[in-house]
N, C-alpha and C. Protein backbone atom coordinates (compact mmCIF):
# COMPACT_ATOMS: atom_id res chain seq x y z
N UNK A 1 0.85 -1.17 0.00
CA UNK A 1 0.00 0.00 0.00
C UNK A 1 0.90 1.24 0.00
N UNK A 2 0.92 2.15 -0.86
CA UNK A 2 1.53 3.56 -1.35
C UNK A 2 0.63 4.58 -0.57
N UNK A 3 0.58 4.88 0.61
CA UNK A 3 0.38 6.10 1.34
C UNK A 3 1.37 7.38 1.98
N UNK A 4 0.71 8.07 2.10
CA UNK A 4 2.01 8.67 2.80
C UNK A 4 1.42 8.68 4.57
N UNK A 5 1.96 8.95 5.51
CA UNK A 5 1.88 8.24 7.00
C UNK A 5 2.82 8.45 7.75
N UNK A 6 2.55 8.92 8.88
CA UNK A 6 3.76 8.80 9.78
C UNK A 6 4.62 7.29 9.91
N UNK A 7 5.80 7.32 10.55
CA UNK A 7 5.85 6.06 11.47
C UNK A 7 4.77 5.39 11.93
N UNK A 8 4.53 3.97 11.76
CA UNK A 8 4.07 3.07 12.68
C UNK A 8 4.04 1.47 12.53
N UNK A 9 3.72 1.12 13.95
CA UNK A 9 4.19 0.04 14.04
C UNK A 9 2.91 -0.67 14.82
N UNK A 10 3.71 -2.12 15.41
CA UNK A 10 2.90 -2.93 16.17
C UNK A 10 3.70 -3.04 17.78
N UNK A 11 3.33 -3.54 18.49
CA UNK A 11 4.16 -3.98 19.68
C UNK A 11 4.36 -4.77 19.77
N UNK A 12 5.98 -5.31 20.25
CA UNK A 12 6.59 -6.27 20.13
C UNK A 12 7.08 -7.26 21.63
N UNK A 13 6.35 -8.24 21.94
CA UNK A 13 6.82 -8.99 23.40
C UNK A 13 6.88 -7.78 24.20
N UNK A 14 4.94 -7.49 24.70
CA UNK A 14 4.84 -6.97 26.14
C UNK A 14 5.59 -5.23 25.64
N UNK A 15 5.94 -4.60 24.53
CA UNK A 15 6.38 -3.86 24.73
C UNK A 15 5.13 -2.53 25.24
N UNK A 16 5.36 -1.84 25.89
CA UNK A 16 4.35 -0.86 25.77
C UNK A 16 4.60 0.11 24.62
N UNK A 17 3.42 1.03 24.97
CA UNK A 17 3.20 2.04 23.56
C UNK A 17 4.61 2.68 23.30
N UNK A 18 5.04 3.27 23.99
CA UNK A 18 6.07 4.43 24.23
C UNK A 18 7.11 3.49 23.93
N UNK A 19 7.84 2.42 24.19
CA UNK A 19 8.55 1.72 23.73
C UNK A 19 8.49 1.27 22.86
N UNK A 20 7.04 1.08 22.25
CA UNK A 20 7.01 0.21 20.31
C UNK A 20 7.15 1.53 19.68
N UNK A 21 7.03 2.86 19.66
CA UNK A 21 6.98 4.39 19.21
C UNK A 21 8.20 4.45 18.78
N UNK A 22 9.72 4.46 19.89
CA UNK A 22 10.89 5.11 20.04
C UNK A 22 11.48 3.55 18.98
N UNK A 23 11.11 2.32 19.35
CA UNK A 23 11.78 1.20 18.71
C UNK A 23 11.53 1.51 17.15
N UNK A 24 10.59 1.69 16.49
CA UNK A 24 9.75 1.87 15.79
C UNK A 24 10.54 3.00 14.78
N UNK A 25 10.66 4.43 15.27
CA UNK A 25 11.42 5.38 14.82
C UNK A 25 12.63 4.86 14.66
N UNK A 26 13.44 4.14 15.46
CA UNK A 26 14.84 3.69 15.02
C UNK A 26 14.87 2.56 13.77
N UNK A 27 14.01 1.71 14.09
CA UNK A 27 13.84 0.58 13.00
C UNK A 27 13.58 1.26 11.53
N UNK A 28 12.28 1.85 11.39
CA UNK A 28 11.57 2.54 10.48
C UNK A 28 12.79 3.90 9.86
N UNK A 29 13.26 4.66 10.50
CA UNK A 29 13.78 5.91 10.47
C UNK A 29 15.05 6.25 10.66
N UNK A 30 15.67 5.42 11.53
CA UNK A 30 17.29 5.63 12.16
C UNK A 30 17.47 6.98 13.25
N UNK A 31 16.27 6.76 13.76
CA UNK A 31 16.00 8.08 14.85
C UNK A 31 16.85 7.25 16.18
N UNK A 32 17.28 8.01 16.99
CA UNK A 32 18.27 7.81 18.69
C UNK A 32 17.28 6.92 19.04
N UNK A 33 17.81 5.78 19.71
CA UNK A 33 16.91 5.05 20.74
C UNK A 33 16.80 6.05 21.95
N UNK A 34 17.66 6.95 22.08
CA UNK A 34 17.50 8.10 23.37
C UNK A 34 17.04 9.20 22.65
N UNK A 35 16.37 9.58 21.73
CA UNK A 35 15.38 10.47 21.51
C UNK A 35 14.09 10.81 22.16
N UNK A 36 13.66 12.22 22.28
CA UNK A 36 12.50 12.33 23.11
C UNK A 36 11.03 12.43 22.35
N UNK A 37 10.65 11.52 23.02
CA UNK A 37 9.35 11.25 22.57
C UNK A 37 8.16 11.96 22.89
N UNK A 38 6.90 12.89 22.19
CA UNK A 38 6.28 13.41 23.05
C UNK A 38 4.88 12.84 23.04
N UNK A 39 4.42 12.40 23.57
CA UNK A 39 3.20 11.43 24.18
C UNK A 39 1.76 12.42 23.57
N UNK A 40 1.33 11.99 22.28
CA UNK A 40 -0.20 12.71 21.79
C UNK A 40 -1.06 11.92 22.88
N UNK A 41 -2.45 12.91 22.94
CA UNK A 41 -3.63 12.32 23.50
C UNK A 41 -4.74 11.58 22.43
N UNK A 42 -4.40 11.61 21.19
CA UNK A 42 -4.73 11.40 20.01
C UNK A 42 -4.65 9.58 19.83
N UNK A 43 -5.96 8.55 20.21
CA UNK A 43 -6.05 7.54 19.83
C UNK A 43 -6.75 7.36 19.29
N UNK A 44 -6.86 5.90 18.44
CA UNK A 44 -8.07 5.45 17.24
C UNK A 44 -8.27 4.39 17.19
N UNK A 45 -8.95 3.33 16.86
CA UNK A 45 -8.79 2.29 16.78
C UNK A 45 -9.20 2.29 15.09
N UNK A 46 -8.32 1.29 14.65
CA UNK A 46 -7.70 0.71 13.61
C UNK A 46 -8.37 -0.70 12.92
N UNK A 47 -9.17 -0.46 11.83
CA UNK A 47 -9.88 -2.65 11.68
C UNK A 47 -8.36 -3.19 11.18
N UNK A 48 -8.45 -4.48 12.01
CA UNK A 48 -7.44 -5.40 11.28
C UNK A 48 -7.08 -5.19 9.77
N UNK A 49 -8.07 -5.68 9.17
CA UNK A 49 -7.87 -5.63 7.80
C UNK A 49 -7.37 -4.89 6.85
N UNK A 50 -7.27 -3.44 7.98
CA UNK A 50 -6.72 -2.43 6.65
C UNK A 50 -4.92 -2.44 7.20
N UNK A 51 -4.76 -3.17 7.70
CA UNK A 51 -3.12 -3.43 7.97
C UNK A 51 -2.50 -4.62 7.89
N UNK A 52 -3.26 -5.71 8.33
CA UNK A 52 -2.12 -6.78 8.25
C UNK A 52 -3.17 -8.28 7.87
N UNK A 53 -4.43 -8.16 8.14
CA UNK A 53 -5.57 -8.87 8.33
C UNK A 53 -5.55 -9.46 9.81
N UNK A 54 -5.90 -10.71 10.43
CA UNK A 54 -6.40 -11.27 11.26
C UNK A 54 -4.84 -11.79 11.93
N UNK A 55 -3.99 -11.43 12.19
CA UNK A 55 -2.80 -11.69 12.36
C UNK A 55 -3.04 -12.11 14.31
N UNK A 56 -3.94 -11.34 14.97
CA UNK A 56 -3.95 -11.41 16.14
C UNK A 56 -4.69 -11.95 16.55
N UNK A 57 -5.11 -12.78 15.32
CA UNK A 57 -6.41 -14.08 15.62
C UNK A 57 -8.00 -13.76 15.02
N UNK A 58 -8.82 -14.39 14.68
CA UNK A 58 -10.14 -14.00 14.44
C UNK A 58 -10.75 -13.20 14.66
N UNK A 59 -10.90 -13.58 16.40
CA UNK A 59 -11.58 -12.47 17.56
C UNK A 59 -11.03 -10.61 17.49
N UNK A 60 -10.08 -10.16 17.30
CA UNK A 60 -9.41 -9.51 17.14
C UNK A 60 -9.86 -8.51 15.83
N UNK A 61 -10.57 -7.68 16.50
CA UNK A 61 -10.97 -6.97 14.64
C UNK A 61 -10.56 -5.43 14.64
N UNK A 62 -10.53 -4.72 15.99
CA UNK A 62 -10.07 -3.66 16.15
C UNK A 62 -8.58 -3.55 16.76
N UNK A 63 -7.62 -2.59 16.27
CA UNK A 63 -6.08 -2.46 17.60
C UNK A 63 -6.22 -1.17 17.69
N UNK A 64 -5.71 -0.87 18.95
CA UNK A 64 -5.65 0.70 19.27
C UNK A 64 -4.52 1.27 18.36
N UNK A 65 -4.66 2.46 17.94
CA UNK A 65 -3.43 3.51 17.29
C UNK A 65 -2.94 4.46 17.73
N UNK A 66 -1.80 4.48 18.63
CA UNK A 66 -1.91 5.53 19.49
C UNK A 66 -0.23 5.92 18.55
N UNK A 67 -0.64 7.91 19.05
CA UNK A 67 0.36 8.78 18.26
C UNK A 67 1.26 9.07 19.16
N UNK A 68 2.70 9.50 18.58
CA UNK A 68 3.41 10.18 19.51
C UNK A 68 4.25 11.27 18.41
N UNK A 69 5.08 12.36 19.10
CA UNK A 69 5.73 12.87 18.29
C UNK A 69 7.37 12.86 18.56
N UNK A 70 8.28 12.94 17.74
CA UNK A 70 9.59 12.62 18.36
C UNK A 70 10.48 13.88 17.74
N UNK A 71 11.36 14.41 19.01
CA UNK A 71 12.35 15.39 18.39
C UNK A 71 13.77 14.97 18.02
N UNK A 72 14.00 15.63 17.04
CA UNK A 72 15.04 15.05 16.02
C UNK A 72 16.71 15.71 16.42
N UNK A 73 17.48 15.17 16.79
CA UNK A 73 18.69 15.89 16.72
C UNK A 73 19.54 16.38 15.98
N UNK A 74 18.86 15.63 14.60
CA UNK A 74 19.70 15.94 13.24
C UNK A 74 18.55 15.19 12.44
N UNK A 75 18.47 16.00 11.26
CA UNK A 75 17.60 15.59 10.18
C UNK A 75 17.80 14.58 9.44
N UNK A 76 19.02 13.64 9.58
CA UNK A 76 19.96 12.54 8.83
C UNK A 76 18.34 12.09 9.14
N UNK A 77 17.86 10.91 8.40
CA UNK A 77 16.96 10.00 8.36
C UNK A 77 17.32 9.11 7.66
N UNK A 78 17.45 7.73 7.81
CA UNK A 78 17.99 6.09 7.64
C UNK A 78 16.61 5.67 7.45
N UNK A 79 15.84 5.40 5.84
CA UNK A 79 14.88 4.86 6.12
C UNK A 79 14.94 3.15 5.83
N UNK A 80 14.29 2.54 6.13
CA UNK A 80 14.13 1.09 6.28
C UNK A 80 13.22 0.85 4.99
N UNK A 81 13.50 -0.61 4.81
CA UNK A 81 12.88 -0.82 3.30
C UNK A 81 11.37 -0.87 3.37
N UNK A 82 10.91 -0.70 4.55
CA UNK A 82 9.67 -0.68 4.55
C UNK A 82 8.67 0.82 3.65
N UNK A 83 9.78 1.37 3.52
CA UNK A 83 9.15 3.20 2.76
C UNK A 83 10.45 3.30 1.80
N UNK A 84 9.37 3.92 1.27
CA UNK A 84 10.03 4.92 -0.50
C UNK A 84 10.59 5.68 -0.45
N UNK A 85 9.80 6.60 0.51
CA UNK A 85 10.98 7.69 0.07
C UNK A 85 10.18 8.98 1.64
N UNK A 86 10.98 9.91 1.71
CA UNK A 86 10.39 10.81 2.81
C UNK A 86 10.83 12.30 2.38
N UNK A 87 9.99 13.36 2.75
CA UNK A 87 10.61 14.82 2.86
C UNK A 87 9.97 15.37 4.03
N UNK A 88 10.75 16.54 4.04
CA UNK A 88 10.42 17.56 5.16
C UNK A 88 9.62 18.31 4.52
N UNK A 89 8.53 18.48 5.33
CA UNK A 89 6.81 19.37 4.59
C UNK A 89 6.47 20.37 5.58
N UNK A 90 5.76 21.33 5.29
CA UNK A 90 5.05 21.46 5.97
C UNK A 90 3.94 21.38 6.61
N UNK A 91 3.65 22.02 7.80
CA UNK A 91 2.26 21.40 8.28
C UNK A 91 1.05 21.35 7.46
N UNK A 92 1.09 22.28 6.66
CA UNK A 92 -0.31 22.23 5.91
C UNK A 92 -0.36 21.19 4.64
N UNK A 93 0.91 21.06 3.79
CA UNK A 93 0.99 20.10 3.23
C UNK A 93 1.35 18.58 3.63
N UNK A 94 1.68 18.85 4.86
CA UNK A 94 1.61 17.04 5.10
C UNK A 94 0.69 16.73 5.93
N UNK A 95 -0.85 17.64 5.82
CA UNK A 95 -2.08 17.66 6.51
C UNK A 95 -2.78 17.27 4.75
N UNK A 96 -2.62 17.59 3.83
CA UNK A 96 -3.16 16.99 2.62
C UNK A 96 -2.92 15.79 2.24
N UNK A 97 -1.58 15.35 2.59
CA UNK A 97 -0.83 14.28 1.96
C UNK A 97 -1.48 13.07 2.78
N UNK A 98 -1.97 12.97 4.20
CA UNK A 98 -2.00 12.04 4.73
C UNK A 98 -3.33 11.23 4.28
N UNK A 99 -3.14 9.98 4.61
CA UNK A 99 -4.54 9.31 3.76
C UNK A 99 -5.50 8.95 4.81
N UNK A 100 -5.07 9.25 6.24
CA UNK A 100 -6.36 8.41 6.90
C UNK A 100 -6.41 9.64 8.19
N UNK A 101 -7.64 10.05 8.39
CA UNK A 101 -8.01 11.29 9.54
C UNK A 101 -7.31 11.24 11.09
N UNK A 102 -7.06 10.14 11.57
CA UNK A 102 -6.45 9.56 12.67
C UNK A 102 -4.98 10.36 12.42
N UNK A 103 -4.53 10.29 11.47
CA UNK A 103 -3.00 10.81 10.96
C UNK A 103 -3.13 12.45 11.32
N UNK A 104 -4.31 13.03 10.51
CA UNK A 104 -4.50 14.19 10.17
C UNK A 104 -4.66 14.59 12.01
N UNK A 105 -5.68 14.04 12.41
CA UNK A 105 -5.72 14.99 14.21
C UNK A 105 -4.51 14.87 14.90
N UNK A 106 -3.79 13.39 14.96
CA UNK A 106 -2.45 13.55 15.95
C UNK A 106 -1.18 14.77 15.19
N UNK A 107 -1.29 14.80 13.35
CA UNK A 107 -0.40 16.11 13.20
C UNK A 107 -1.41 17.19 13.98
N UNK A 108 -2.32 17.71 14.06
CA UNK A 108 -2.88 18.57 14.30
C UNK A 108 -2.21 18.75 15.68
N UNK A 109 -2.67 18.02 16.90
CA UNK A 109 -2.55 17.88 18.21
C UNK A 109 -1.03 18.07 18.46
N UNK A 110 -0.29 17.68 17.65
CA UNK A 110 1.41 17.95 17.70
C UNK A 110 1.63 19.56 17.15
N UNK A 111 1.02 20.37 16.58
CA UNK A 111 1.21 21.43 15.46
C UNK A 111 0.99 22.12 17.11
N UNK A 112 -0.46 21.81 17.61
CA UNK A 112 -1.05 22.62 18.48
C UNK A 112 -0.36 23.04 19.83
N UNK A 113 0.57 21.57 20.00
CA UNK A 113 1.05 21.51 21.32
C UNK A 113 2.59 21.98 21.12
N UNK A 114 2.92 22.23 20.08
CA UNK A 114 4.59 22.75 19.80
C UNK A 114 4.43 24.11 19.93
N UNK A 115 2.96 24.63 19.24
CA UNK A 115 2.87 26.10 18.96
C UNK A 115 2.60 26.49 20.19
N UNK A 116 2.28 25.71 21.13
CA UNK A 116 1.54 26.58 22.18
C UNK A 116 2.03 26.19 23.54
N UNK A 117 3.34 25.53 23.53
CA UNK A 117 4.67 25.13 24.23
C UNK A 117 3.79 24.34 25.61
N UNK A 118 3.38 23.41 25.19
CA UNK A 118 2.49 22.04 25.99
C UNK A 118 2.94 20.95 25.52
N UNK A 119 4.08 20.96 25.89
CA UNK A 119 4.67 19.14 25.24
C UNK A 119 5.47 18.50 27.00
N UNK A 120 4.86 17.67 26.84
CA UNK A 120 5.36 16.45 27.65
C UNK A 120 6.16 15.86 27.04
N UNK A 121 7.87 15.35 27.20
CA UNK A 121 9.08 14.74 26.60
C UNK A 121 8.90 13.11 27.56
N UNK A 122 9.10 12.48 27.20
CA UNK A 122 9.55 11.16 27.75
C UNK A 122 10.90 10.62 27.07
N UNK A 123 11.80 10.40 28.19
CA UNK A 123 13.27 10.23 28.09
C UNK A 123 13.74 8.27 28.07
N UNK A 124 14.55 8.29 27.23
CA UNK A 124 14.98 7.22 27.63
C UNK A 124 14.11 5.65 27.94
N UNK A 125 13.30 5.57 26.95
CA UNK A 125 11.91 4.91 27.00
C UNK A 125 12.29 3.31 27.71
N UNK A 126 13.40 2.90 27.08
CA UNK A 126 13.88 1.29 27.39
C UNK A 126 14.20 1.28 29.15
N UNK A 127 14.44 2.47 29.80
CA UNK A 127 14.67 2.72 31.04
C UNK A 127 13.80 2.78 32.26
N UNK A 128 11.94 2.53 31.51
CA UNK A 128 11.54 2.89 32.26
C UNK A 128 10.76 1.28 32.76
């Protein structure tokens, strides 16, 4: 599937959110495993099917999607073969580009909370 999309992932053995996020950015991106992560209030739930199908069993038809945002120490980006290709946009154009509304409110909620200096950082995620 050819979308454009933030990072994301699944969780891996018990990991919690904040730890599949920061793992996720390094795997996906080549972002610091000690990068700071900032925790959106922005969740969704997700049908199986439009990601992987029934992978988590039958019963299983919804997963939660929860956002985060991460600050960068350097713009170097290492992407993983999982993506094509990436640029630096701006907010209003990578508010067009995105294909699914869930995408569109957590950029929003990140735009809102940078502009209006309300960010919660979480450090060192594997530490906690």
């Amino acid at each position: 599937m050819k979308v454009w999309q933030g990072i994301a992932g699944g969780g891996e053995d018990g990991e919690t959110p904040h730890q599949t996020a920061i793992r996720e950015a390094h795997e996906e991106a080549g972002v610091s495993l000690n990068s700071k992560i900032i925790q959106l209030s922005s969740v969704c739930a997700i049908p199986v099917v439009a990601i992987s199908g029934f992978v988590w069993g039958e019963d299983v038809l919804v997963i939660p999607e929860y956002s985060f945002g991460v600050e960068l120490m350097s713009e170097d980006i290492v992407l993983s073969n999982e993506h094509l290709q990436y640029e630096w946009l701006s907010y209003e154009e990578t508010k067009k580009r995105f294909e699914w509304d869930s995408n569109r409110t957590a950029l929003w909620e990140l735009d809102y909370r940078l502009t209006h200096n309300k960010i919660d950082t979480i450090r060192n995620l594997y530490d906690r």
